[in-house]
Protein backbone atom coordinates (compact mmCIF):
# COMPACT_ATOMS: atom_id res chain seq x y z
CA UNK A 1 -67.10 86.62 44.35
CA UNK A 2 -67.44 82.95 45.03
CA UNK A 3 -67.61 81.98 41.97
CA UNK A 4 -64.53 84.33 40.99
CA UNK A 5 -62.40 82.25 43.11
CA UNK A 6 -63.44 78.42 42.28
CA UNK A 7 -62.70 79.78 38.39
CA UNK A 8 -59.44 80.93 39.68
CA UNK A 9 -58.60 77.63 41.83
CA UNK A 10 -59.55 75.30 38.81
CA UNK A 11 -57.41 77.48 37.03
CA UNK A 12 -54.40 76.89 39.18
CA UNK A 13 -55.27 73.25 39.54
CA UNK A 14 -55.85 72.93 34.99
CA UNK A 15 -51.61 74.60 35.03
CA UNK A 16 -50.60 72.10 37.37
CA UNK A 17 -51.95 69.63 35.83
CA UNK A 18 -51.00 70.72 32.72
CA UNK A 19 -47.64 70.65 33.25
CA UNK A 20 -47.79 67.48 35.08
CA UNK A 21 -48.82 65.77 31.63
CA UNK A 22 -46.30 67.55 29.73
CA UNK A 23 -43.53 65.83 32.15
CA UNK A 24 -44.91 62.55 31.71
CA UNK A 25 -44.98 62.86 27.88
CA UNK A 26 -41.07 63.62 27.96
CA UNK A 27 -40.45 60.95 29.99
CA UNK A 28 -42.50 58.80 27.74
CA UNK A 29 -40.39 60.49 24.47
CA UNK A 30 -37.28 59.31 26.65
CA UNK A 31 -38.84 55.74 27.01
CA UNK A 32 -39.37 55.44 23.79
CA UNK A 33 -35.75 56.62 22.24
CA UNK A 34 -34.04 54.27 24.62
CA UNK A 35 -36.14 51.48 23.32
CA UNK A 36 -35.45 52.46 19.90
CA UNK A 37 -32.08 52.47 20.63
CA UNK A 38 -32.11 49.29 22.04
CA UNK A 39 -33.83 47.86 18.79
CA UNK A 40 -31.11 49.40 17.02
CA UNK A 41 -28.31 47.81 18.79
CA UNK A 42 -30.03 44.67 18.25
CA UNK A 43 -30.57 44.41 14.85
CA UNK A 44 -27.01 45.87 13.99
CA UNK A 45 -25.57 42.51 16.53
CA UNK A 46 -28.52 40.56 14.43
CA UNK A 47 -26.75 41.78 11.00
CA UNK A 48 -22.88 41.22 12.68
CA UNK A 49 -24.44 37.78 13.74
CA UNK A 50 -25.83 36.47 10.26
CA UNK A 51 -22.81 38.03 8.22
CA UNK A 52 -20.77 35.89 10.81
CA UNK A 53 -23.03 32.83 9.95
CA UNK A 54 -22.82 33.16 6.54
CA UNK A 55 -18.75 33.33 6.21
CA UNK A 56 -18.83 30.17 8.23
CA UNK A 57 -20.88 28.60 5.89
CA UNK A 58 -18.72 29.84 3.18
CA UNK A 59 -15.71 28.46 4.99
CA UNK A 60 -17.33 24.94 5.36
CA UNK A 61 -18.41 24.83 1.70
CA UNK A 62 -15.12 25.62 0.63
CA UNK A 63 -13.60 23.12 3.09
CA UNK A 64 -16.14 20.21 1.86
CA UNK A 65 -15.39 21.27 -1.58
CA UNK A 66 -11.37 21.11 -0.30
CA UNK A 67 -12.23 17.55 0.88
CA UNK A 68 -13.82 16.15 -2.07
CA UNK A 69 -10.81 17.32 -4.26
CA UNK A 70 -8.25 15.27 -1.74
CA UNK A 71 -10.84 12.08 -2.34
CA UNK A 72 -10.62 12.32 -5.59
CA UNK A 73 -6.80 12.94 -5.56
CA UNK A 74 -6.34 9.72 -2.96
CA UNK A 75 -8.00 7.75 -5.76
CA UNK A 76 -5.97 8.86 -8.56
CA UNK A 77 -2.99 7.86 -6.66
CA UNK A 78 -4.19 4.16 -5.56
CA UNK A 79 -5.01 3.70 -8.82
CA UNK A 80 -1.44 5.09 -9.72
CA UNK A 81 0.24 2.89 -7.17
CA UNK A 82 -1.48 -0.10 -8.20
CA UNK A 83 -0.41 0.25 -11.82
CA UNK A 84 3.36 0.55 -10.66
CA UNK A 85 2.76 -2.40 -8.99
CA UNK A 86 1.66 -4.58 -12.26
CA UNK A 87 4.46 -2.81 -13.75
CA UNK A 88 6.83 -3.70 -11.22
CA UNK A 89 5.63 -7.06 -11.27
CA UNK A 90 6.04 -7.56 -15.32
CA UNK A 91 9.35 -6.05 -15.29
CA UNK A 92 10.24 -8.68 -12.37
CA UNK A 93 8.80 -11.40 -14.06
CA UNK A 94 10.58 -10.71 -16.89
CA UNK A 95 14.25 -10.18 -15.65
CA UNK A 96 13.96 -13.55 -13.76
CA UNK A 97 12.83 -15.18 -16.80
CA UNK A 98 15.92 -13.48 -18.59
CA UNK A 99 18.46 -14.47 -16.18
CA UNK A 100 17.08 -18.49 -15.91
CA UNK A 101 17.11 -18.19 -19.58
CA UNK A 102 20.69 -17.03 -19.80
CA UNK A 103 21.89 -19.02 -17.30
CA UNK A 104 20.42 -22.15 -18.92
CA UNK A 105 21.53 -21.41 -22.15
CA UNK A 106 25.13 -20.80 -20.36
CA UNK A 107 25.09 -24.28 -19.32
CA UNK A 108 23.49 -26.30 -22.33
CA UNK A 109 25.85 -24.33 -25.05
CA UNK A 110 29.22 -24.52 -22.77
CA UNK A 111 32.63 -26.10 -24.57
CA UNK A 112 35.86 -26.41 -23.40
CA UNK A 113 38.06 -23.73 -25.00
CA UNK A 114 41.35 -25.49 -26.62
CA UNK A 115 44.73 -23.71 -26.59
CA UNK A 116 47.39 -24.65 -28.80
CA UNK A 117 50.31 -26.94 -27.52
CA UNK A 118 53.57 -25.21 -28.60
CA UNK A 119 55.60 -28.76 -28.05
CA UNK A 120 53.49 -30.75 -29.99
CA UNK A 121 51.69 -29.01 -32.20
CA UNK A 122 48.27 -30.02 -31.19
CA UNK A 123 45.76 -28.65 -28.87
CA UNK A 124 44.99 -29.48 -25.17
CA UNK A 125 42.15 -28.12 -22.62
CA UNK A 126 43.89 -24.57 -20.74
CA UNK A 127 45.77 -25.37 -18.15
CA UNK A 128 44.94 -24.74 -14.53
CA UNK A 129 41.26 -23.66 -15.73
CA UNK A 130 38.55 -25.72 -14.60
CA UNK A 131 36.10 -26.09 -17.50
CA UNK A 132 32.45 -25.63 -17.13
CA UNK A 133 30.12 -28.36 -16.60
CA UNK A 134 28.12 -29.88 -18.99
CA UNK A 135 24.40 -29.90 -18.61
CA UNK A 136 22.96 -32.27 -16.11
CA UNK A 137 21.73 -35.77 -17.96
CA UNK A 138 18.77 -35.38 -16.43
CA UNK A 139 16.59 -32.08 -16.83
CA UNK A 140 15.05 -31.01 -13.62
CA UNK A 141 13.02 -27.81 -13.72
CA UNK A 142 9.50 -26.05 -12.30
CA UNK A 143 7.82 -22.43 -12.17
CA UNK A 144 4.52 -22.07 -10.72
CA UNK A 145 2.46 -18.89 -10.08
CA UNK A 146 0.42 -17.97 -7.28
CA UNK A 147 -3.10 -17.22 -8.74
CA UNK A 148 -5.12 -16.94 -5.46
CA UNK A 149 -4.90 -14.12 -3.37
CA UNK A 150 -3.84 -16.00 0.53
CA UNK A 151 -5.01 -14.46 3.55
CA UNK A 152 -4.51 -14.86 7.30
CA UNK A 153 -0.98 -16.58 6.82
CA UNK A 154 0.65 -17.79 10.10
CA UNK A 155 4.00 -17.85 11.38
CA UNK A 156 5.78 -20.98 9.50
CA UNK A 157 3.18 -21.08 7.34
CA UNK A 158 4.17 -22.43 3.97
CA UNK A 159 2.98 -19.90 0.74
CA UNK A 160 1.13 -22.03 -2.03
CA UNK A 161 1.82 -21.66 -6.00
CA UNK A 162 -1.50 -23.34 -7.47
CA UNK A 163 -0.78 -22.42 -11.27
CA UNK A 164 1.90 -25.05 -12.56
CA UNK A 165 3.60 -23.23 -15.50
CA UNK A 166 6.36 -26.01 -15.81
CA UNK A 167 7.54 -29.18 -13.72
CA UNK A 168 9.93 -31.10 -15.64
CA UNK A 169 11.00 -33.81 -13.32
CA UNK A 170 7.68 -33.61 -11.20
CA UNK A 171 9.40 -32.51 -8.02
CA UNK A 172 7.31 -29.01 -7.51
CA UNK A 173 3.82 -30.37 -5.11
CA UNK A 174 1.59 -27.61 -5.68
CA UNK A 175 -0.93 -28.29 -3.02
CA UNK A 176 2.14 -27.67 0.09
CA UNK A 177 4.02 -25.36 -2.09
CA UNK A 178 7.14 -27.49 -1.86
CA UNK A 179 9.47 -28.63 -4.16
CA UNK A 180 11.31 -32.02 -3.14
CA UNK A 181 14.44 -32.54 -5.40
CA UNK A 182 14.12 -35.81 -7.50
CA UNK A 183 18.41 -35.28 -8.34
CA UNK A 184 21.14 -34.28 -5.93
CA UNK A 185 22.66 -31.20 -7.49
CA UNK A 186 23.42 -27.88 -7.32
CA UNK A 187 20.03 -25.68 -8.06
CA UNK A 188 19.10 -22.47 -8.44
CA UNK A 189 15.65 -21.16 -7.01
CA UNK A 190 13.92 -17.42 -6.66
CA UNK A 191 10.55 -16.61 -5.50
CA UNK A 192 9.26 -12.97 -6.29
CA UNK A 193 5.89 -11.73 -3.90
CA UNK A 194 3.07 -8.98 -4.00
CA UNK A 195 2.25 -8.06 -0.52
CA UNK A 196 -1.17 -6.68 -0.29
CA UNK A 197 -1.22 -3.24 1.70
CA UNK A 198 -2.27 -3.94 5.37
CA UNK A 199 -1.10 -2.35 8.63
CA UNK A 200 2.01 -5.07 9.36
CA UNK A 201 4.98 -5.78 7.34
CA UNK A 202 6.09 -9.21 5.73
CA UNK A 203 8.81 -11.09 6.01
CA UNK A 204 9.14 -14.31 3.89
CA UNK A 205 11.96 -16.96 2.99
CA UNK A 206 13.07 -19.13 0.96
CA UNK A 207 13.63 -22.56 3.26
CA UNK A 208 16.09 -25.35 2.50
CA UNK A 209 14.74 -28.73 4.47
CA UNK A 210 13.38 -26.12 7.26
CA UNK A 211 16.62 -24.41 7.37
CA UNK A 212 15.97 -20.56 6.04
CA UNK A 213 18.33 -19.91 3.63
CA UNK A 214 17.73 -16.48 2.84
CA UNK A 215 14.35 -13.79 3.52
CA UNK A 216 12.68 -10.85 1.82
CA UNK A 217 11.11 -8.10 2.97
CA UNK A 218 7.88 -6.12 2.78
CA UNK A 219 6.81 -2.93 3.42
CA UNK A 220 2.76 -2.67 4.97
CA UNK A 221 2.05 -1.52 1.88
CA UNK A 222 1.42 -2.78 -2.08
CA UNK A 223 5.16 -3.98 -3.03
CA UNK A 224 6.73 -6.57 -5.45
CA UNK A 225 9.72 -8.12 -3.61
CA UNK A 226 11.76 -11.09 -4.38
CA UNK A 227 14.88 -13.32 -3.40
CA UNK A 228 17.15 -15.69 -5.36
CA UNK A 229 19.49 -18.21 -4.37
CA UNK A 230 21.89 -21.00 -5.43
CA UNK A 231 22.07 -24.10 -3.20
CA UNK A 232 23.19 -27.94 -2.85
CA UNK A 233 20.23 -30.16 -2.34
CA UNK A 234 20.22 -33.77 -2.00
CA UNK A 235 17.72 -36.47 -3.10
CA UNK A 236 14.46 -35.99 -1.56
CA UNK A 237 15.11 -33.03 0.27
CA UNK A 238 12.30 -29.94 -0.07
CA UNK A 239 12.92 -26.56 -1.10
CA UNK A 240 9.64 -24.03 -0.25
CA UNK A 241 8.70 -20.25 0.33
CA UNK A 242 7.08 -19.18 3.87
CA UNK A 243 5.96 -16.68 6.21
CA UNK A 244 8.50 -15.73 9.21
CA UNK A 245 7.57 -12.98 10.82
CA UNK A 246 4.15 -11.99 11.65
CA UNK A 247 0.43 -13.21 11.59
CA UNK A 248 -2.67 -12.72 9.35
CA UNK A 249 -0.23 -11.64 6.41
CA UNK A 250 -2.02 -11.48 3.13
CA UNK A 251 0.26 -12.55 -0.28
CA UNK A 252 -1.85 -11.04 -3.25
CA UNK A 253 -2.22 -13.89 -6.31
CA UNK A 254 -3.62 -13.13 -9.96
CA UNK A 255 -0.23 -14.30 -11.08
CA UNK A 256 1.70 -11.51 -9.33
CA UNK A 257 3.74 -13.86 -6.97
CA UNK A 258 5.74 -16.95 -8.42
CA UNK A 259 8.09 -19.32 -7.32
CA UNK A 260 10.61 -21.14 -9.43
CA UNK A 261 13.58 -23.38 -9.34
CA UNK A 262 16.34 -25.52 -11.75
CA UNK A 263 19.32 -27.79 -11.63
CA UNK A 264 22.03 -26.28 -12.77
CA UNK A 265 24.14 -29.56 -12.47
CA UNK A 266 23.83 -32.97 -10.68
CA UNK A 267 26.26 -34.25 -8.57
């Protein structure tokens, strides 16, 4: 009978048990298909994450490319630019040449025109028409180029032409830049510049015994600019380009900026 009942209480006790265990093992199923869930969620974010990564890098290899392509374009236009600018600068050089050659041939080959005298028969200069002068007796003429590029010009600084193409009458001094008239006359003189790009302006002029007579302007930038004028100047005094406006202004050379001058008649 005894033993009847411990069979019967370790019965009892195996079914609560039992069930006990089968409790924990759901909870543990439950555990465990949160956690998977959890891994799930996280790998799908790990997946948004590196597609997100990977479209960024996309974006900055496509930007770099982007960039290189500008580079290469900036380049191309410099270069661009910089041929104008010779261009410019022959086409300059040549249209001054073409009006002091026209204008001295105007001069040397001038005549008086006759008209025919009705009264007499003969011929006399026109009437109230002042005939052109003759060319001066004595030949006064220079043109030099600037053939090193000059930096860090100053205010009143004077803008030198080392390359002497011509200086019939010696009165261009290519060390100052200054031409000192050896005849008193009436002259004609132009100066034509290359200012280098840089971030000022330039403003230069074309001085008459350190009067300015007129100025030219530069953009901060490559340009060809020039000025021309037509002047009295007596015996000994000085004709020369220079810087008015602003410091540390840079004048490019290789024979790109020139400076020249002739009497046109003596008086």
């Amino acid at each position: 009978m005894a033993s009847l009942q411990l069979l019967f209480l370790f019965a009892i006790f195996y079914v609560a048990n039992g069930n006990d265990v089968v409790t924990r093992l759901e909870l543990l199923e439950k555990q465990l298909e949160e956690v998977l869930k959890r891994e799930v969620h996280t790998l799908r974010e790990n997946d948004k994450q590196d597609k997100a990564l990977h479209d960024m890098k996309t974006v900055v290899q496509e930007l770099e490319a982007t960039v290189a392509r500008q580079q290469s374009h900036i380049v191309e236009l410099r270069a661009t630019v910089n041929q104008q600018a010779v261009k410019i600068a022959a086409l300059e050089s040549e249209r001054v040449g073409s009006e002091l050659s026209e204008a001295f041939q105007d001069i040397t080959q001038v005549k008086d025109k006759p008209e025919f005298d009705v009264t007499s028969g003969g011929t006399k200069a026109r009437s109230g028409i002042v005939s052109r002068r003759q060319a001066p007796e004595m030949l006064i003429a220079f043109s030099a180029v600037k053939t090193a590029t000059q930096s860090g010009i100053g205010i009143n600084q004077n803008i030198i032409f080392e390359n002497v193409l011509l200086n019939q009458g010696n009165g261009f001094h290519s060390q100052h830049g200054v031409f000192i008239a050896p005849q008193a006359g009436i002259y004609l003189f132009t100066a034509s510049l290359l200012h280098e790009a840089q971030s000022i302006a330039i403003h230069a002029a074309i001085v008459h015994n350190g009067n300015i007579v007129a100025k030219c302007h530069g953009y901060n930038e490559w340009e060809q600019f020039s000025q021309t004028v037509i002047i009295k100047v007596k015996v000994g005094e000085e004709v020369y380009v220079k810087n008015v406006a602003a410091e540390h202004e840079i004048v490019h050379g290789e024979s790109f900026s020139t400076f020249s001058g002739f009497l046109l008649w003596q008086l």
